[in-house]
PDB file of N, CA and C in Angstrom:
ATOM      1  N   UNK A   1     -21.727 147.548-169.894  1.00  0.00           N
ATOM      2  CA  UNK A   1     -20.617 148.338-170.396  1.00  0.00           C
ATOM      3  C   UNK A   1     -19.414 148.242-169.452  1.00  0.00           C
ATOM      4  N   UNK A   2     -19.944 148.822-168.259  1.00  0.00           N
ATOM      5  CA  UNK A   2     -18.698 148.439-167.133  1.00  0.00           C
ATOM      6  C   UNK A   2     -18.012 146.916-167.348  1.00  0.00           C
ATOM      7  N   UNK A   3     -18.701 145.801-167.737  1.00  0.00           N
ATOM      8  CA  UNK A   3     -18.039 144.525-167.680  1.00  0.00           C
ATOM      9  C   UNK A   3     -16.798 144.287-168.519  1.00  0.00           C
ATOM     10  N   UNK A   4     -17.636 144.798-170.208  1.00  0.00           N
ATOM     11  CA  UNK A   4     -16.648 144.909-171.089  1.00  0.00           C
ATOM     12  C   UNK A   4     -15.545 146.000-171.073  1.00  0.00           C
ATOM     13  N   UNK A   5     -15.528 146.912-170.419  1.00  0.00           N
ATOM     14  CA  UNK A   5     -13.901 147.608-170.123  1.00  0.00           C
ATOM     15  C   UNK A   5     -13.427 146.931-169.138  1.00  0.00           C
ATOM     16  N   UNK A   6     -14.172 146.349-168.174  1.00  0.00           N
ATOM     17  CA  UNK A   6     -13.473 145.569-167.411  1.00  0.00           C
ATOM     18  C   UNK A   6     -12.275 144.679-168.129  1.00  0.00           C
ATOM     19  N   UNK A   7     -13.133 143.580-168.876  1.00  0.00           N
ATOM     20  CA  UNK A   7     -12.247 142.834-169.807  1.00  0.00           C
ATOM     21  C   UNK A   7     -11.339 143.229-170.421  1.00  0.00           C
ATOM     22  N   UNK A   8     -11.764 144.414-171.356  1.00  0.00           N
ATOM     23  CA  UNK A   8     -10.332 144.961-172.297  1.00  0.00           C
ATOM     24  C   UNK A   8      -9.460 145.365-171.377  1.00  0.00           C
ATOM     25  N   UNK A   9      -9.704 145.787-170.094  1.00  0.00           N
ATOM     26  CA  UNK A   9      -8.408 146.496-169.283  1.00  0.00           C
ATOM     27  C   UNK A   9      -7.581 145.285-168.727  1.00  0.00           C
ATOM     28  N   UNK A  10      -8.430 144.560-168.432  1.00  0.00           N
ATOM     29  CA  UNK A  10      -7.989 142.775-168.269  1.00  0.00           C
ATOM     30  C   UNK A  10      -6.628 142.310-169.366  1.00  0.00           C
ATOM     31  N   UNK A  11      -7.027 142.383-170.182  1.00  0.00           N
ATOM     32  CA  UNK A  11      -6.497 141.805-171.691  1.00  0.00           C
ATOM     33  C   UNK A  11      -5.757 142.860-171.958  1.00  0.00           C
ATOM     34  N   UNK A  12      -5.344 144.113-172.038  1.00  0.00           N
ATOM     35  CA  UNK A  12      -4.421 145.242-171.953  1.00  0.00           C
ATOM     36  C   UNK A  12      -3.044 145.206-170.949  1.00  0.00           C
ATOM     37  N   UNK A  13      -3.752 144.855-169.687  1.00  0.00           N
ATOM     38  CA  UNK A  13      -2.649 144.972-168.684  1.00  0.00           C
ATOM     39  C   UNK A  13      -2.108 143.962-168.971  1.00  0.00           C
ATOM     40  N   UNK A  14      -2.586 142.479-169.250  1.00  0.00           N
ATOM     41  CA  UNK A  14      -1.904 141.205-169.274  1.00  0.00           C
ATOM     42  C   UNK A  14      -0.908 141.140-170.699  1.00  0.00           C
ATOM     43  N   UNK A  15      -1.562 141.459-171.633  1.00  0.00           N
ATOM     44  CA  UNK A  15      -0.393 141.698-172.699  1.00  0.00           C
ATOM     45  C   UNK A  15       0.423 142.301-173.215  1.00  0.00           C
ATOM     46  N   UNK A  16       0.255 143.918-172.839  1.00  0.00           N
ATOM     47  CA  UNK A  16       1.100 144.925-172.275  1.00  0.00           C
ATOM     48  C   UNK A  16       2.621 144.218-171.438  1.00  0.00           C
ATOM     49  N   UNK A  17       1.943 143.642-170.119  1.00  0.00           N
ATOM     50  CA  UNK A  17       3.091 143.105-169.658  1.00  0.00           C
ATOM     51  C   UNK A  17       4.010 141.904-169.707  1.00  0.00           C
ATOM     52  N   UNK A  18       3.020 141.183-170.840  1.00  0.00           N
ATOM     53  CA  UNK A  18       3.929 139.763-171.452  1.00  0.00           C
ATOM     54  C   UNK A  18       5.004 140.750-172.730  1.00  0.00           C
ATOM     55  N   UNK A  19       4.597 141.910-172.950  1.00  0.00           N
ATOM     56  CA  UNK A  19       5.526 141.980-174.379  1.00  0.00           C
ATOM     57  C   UNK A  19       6.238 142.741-173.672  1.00  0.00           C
ATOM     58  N   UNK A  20       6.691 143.170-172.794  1.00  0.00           N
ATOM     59  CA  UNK A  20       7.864 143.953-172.180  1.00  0.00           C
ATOM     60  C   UNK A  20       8.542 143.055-171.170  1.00  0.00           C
ATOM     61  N   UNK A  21       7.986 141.752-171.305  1.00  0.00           N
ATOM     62  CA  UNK A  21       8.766 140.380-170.750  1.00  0.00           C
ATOM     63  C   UNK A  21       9.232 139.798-171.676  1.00  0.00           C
ATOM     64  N   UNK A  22       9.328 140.521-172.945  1.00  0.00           N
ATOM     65  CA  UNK A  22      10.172 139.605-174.288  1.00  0.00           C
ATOM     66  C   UNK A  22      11.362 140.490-174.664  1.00  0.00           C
ATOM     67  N   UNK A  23      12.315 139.621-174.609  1.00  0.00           N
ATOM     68  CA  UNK A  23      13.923 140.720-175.027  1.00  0.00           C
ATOM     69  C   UNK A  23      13.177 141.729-176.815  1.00  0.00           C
ATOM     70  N   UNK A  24      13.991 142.734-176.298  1.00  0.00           N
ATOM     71  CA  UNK A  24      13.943 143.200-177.509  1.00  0.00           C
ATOM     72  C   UNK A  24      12.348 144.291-177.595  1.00  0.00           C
ATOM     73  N   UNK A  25      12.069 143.935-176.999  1.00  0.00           N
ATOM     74  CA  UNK A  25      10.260 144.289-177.214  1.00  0.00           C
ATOM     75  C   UNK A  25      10.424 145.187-176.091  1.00  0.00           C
ATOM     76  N   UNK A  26       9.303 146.675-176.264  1.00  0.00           N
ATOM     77  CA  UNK A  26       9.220 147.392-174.840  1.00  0.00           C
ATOM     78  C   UNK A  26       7.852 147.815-175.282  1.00  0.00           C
ATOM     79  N   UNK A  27       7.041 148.054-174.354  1.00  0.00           N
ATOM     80  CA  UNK A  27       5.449 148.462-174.351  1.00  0.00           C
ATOM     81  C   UNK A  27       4.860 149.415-173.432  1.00  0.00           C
ATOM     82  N   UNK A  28       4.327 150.638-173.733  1.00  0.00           N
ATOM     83  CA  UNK A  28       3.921 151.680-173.205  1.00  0.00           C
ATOM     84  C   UNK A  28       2.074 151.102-173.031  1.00  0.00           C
ATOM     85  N   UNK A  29       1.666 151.462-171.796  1.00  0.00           N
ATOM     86  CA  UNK A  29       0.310 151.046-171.277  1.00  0.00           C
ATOM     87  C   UNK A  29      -0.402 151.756-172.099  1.00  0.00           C
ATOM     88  N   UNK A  30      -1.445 151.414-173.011  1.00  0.00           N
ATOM     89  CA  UNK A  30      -2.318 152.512-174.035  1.00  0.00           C
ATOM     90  C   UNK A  30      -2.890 152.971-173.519  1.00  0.00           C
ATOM     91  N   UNK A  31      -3.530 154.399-173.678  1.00  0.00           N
ATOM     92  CA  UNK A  31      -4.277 154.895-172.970  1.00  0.00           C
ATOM     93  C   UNK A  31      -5.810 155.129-173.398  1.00  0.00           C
ATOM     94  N   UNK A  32      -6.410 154.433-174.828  1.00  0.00           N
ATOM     95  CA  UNK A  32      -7.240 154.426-175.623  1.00  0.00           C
ATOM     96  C   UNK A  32      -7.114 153.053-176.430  1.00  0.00           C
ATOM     97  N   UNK A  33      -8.529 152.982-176.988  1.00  0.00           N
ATOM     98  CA  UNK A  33      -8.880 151.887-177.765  1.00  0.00           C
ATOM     99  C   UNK A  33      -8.392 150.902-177.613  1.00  0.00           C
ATOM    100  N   UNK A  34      -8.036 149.922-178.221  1.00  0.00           N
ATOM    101  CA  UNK A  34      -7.769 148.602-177.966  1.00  0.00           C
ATOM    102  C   UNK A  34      -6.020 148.147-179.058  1.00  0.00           C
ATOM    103  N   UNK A  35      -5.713 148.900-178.744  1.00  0.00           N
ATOM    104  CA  UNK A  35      -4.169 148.348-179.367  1.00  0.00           C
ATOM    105  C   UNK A  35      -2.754 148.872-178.756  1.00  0.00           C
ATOM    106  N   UNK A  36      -2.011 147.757-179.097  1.00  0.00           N
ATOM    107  CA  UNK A  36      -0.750 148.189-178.210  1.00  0.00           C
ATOM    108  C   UNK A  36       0.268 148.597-179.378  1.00  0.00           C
ATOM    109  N   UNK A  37       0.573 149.390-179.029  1.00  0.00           N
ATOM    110  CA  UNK A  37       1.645 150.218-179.984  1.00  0.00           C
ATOM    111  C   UNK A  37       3.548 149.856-179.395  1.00  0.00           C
ATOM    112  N   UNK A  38       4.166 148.970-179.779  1.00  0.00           N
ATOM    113  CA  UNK A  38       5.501 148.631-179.352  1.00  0.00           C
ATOM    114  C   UNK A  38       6.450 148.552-179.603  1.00  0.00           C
ATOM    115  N   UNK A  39       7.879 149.250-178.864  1.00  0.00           N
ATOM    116  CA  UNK A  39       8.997 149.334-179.512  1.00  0.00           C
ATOM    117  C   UNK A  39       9.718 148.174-179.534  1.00  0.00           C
ATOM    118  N   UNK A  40      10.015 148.213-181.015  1.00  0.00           N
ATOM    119  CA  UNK A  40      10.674 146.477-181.341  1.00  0.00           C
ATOM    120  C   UNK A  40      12.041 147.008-181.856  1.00  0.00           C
ATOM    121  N   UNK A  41      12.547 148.213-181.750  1.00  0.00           N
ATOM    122  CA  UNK A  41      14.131 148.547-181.873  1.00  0.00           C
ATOM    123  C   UNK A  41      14.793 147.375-181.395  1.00  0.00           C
ATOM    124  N   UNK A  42      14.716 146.666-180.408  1.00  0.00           N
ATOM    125  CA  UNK A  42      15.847 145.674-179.648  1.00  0.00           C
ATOM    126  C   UNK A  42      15.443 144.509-180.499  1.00  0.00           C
ATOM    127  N   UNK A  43      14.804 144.338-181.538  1.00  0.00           N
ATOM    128  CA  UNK A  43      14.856 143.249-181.922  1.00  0.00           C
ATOM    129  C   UNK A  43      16.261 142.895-183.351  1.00  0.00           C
ATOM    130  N   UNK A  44      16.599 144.581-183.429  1.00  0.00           N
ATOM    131  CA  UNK A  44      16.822 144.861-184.398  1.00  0.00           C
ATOM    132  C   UNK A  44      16.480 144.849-186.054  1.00  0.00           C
ATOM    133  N   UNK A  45      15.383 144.642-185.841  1.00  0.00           N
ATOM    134  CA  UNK A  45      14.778 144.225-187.139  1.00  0.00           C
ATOM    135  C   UNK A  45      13.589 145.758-187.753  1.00  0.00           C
ATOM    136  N   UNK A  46      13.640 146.449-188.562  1.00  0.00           N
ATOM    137  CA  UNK A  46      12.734 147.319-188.935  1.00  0.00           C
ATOM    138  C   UNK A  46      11.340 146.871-188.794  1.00  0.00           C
ATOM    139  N   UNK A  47      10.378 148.178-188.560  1.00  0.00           N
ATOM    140  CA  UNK A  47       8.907 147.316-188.515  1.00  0.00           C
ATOM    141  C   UNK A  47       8.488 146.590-189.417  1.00  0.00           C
ATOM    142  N   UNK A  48       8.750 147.185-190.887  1.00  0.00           N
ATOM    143  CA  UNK A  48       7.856 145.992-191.360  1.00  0.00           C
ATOM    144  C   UNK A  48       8.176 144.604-191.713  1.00  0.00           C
ATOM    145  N   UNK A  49       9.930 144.327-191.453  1.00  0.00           N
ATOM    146  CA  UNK A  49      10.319 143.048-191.531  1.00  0.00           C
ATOM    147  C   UNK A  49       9.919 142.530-190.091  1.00  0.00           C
ATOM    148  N   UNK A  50       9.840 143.126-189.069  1.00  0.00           N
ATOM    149  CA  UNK A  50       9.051 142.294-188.018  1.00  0.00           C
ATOM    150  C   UNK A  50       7.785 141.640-188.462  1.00  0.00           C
ATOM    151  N   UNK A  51       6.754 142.536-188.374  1.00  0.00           N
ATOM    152  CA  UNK A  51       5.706 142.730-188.943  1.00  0.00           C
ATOM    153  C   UNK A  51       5.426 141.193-189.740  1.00  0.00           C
ATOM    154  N   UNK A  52       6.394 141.334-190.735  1.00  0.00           N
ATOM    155  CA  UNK A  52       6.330 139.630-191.986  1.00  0.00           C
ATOM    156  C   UNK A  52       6.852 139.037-190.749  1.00  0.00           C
ATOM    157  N   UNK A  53       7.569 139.046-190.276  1.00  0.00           N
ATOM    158  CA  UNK A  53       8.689 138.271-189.620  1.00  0.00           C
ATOM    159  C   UNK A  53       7.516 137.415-188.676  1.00  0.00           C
ATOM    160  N   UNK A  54       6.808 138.534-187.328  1.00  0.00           N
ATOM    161  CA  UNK A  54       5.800 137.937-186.318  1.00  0.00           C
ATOM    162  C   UNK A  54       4.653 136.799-187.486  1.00  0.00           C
ATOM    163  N   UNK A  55       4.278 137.246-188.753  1.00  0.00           N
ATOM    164  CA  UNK A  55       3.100 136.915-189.167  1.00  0.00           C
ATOM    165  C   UNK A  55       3.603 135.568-189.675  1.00  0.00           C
ATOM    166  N   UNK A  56       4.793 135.624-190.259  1.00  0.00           N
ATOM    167  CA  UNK A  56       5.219 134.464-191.081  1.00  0.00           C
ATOM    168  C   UNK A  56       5.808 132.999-189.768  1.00  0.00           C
ATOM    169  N   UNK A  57       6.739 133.741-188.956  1.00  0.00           N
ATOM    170  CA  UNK A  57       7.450 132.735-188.290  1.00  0.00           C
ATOM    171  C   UNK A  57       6.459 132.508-186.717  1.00  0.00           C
ATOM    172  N   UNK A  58       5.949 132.897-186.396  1.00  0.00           N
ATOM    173  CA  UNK A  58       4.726 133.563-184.847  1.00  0.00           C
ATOM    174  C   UNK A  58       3.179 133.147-185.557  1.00  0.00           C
ATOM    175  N   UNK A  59       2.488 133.443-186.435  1.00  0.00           N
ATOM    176  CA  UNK A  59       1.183 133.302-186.962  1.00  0.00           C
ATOM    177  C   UNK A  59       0.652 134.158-186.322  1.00  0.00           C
ATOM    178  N   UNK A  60       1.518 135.440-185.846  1.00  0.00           N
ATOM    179  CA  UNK A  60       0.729 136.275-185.126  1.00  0.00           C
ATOM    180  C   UNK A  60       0.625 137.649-186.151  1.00  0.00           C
ATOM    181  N   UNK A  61      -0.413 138.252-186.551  1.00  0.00           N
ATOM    182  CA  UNK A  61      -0.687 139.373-187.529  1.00  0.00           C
ATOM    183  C   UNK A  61      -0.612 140.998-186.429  1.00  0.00           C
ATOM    184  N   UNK A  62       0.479 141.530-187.244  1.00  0.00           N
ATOM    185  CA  UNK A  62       0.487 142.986-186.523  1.00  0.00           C
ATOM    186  C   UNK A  62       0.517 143.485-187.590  1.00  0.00           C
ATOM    187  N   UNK A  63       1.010 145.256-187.243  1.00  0.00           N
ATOM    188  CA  UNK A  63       1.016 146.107-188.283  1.00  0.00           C
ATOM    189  C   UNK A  63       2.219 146.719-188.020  1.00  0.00           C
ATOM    190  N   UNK A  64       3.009 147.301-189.277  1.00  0.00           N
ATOM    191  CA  UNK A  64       3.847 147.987-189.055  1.00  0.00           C
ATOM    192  C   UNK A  64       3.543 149.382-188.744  1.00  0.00           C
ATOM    193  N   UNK A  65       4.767 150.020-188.096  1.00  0.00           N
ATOM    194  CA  UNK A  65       4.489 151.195-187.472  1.00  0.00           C
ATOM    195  C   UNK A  65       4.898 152.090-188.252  1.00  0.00           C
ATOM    196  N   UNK A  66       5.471 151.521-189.451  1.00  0.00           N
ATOM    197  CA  UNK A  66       5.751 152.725-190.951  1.00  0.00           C
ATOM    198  C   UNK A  66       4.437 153.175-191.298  1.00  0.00           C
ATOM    199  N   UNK A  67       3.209 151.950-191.250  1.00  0.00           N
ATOM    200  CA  UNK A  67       2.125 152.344-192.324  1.00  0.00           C
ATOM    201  C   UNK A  67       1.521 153.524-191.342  1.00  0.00           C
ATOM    202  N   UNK A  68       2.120 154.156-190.330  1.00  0.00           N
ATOM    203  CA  UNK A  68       1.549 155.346-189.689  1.00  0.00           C
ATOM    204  C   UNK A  68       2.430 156.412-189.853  1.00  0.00           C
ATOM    205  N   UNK A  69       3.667 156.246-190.677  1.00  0.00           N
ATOM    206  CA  UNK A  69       4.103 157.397-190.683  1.00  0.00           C
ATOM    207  C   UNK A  69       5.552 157.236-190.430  1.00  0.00           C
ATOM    208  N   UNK A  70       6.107 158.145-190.670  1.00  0.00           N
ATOM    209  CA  UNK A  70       7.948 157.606-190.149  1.00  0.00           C
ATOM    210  C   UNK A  70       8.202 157.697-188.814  1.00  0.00           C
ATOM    211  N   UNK A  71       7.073 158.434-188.104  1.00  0.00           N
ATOM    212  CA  UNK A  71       7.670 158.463-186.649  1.00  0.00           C
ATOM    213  C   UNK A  71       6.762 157.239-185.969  1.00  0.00           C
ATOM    214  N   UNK A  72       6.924 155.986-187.196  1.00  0.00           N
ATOM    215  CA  UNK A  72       6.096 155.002-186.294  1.00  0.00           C
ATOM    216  C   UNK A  72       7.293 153.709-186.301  1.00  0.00           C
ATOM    217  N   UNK A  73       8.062 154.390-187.076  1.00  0.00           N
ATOM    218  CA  UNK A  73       8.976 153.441-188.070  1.00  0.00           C
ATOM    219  C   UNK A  73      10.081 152.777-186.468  1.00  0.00           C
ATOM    220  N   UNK A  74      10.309 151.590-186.151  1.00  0.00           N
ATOM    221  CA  UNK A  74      10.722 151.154-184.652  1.00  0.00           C
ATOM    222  C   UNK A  74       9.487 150.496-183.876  1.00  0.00           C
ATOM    223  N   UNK A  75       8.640 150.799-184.482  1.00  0.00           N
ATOM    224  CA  UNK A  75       6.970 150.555-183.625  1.00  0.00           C
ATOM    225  C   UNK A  75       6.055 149.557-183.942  1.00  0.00           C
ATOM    226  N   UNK A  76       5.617 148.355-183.645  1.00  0.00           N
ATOM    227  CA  UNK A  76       4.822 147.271-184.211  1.00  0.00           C
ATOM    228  C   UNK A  76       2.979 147.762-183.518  1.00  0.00           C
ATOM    229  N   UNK A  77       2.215 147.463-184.201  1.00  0.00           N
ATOM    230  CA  UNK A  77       0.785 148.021-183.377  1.00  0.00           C
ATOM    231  C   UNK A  77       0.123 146.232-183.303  1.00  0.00           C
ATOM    232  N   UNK A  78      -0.153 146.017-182.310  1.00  0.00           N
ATOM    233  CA  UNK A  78      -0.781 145.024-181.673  1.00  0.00           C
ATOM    234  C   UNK A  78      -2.711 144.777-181.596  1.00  0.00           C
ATOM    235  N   UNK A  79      -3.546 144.316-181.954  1.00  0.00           N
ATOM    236  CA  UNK A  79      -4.856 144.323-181.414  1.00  0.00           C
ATOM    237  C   UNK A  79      -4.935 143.503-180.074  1.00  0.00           C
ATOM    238  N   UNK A  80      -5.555 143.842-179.203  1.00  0.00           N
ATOM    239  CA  UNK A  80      -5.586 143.454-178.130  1.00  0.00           C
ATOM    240  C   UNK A  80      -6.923 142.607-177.978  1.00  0.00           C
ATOM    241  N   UNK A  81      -8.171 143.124-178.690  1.00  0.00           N
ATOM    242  CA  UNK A  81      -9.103 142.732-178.776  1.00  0.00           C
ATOM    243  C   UNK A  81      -9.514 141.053-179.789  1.00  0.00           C
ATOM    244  N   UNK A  82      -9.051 140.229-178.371  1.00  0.00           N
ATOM    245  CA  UNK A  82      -9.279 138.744-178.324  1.00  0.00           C
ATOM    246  C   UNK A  82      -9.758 138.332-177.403  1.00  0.00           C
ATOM    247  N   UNK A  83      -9.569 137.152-177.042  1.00  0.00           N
ATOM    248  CA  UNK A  83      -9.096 136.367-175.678  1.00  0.00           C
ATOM    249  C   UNK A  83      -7.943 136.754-174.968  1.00  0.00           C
ATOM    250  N   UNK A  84      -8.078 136.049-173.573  1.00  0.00           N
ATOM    251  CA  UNK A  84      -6.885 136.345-172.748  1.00  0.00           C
ATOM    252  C   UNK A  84      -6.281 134.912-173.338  1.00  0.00           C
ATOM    253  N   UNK A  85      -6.822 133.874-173.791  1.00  0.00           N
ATOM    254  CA  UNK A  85      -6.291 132.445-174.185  1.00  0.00           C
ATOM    255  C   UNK A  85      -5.375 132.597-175.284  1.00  0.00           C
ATOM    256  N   UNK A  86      -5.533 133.483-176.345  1.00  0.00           N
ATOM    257  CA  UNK A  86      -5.618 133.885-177.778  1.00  0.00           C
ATOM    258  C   UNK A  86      -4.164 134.521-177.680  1.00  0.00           C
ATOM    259  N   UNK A  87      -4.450 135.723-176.615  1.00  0.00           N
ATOM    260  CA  UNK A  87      -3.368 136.652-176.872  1.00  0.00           C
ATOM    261  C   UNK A  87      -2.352 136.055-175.969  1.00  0.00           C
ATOM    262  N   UNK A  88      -2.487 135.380-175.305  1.00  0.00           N
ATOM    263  CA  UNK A  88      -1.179 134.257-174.114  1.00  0.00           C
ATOM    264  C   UNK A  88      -0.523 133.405-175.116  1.00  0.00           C
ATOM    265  N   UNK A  89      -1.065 132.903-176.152  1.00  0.00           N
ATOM    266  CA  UNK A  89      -1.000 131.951-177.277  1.00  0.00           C
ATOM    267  C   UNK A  89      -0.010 132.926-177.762  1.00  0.00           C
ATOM    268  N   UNK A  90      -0.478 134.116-178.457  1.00  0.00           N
ATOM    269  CA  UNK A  90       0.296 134.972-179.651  1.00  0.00           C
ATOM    270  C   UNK A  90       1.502 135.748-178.796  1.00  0.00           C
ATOM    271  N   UNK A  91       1.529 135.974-177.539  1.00  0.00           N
ATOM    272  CA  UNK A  91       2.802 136.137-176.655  1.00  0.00           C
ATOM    273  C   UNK A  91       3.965 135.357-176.549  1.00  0.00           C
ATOM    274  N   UNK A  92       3.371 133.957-176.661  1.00  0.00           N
ATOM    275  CA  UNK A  92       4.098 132.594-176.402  1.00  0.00           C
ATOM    276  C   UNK A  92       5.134 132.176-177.526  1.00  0.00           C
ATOM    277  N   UNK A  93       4.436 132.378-178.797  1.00  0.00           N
ATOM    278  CA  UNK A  93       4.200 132.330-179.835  1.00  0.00           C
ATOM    279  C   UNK A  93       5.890 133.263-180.503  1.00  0.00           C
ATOM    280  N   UNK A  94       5.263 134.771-180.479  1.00  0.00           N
ATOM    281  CA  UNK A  94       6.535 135.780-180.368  1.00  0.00           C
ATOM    282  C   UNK A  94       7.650 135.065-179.832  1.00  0.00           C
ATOM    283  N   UNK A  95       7.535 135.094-178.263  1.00  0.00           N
ATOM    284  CA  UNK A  95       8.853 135.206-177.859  1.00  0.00           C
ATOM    285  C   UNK A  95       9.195 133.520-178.348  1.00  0.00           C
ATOM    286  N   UNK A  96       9.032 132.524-178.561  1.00  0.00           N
ATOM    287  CA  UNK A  96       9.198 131.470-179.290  1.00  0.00           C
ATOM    288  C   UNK A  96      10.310 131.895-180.615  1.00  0.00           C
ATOM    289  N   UNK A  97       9.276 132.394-181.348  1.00  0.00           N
ATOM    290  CA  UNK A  97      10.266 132.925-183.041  1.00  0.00           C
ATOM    291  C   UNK A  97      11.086 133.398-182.299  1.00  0.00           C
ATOM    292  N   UNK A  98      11.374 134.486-181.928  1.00  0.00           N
ATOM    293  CA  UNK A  98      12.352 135.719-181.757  1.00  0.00           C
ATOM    294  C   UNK A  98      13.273 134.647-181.221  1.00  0.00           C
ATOM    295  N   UNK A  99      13.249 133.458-179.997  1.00  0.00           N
ATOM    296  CA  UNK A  99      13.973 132.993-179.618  1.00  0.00           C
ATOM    297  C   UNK A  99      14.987 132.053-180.556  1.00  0.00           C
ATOM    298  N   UNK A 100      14.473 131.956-181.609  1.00  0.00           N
ATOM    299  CA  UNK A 100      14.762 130.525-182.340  1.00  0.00           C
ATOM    300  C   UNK A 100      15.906 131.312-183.431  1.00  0.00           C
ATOM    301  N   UNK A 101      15.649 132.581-183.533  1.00  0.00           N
ATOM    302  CA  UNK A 101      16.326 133.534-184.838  1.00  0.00           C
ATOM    303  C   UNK A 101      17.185 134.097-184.771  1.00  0.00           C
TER     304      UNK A 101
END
């Protein structure tokens, strides 16, 4: 058990701090379960056109932060629970699109 929180805290801290190394993107350290909850206001784009936007132009699948409510609405939710290979990929990936748009 200890190993595997090891890992997720592994894979938390590391992608936590790649998405607050992407313009536009800011990320609060979770303090539970396995997802990152992030403000994508600077991208200017609403969540759920991010949301299409990451899945369509990135191949990376999030959720919008509307489908939680309006006070999610600014907010993209992330799974963290991958690889550290996986989620370096889907970091890379992001700031790639965002760069190109």
């Amino acid at each position: 058990m200890h190993q595997m929180m090891a890992a997720f805290k592994q894979r938390r801290d590391m992608f936590v701090a790649g998405l607050n190394e992407i313009p536009g993107i800011s990320c609060r350290m979770p303090r539970g379960a396995f997802y990152a909850f992030a403000n994508i206001r600077g991208t200017g784009m609403d969540s759920r056109a991010c949301a299409d936007f990451f899945l369509e132009q990135a191949g990376v699948a999030c959720l919008s932060g509307a489908s939680f409510g309006a006070a999610g609405e600014g907010f993209i939710r992330f799974s963290y629970a991958n690889s550290l290979e996986n989620l370096q990929e889907a970091l890379e990936r992001i700031r790639t699109a965002l760069q190109k748009r």
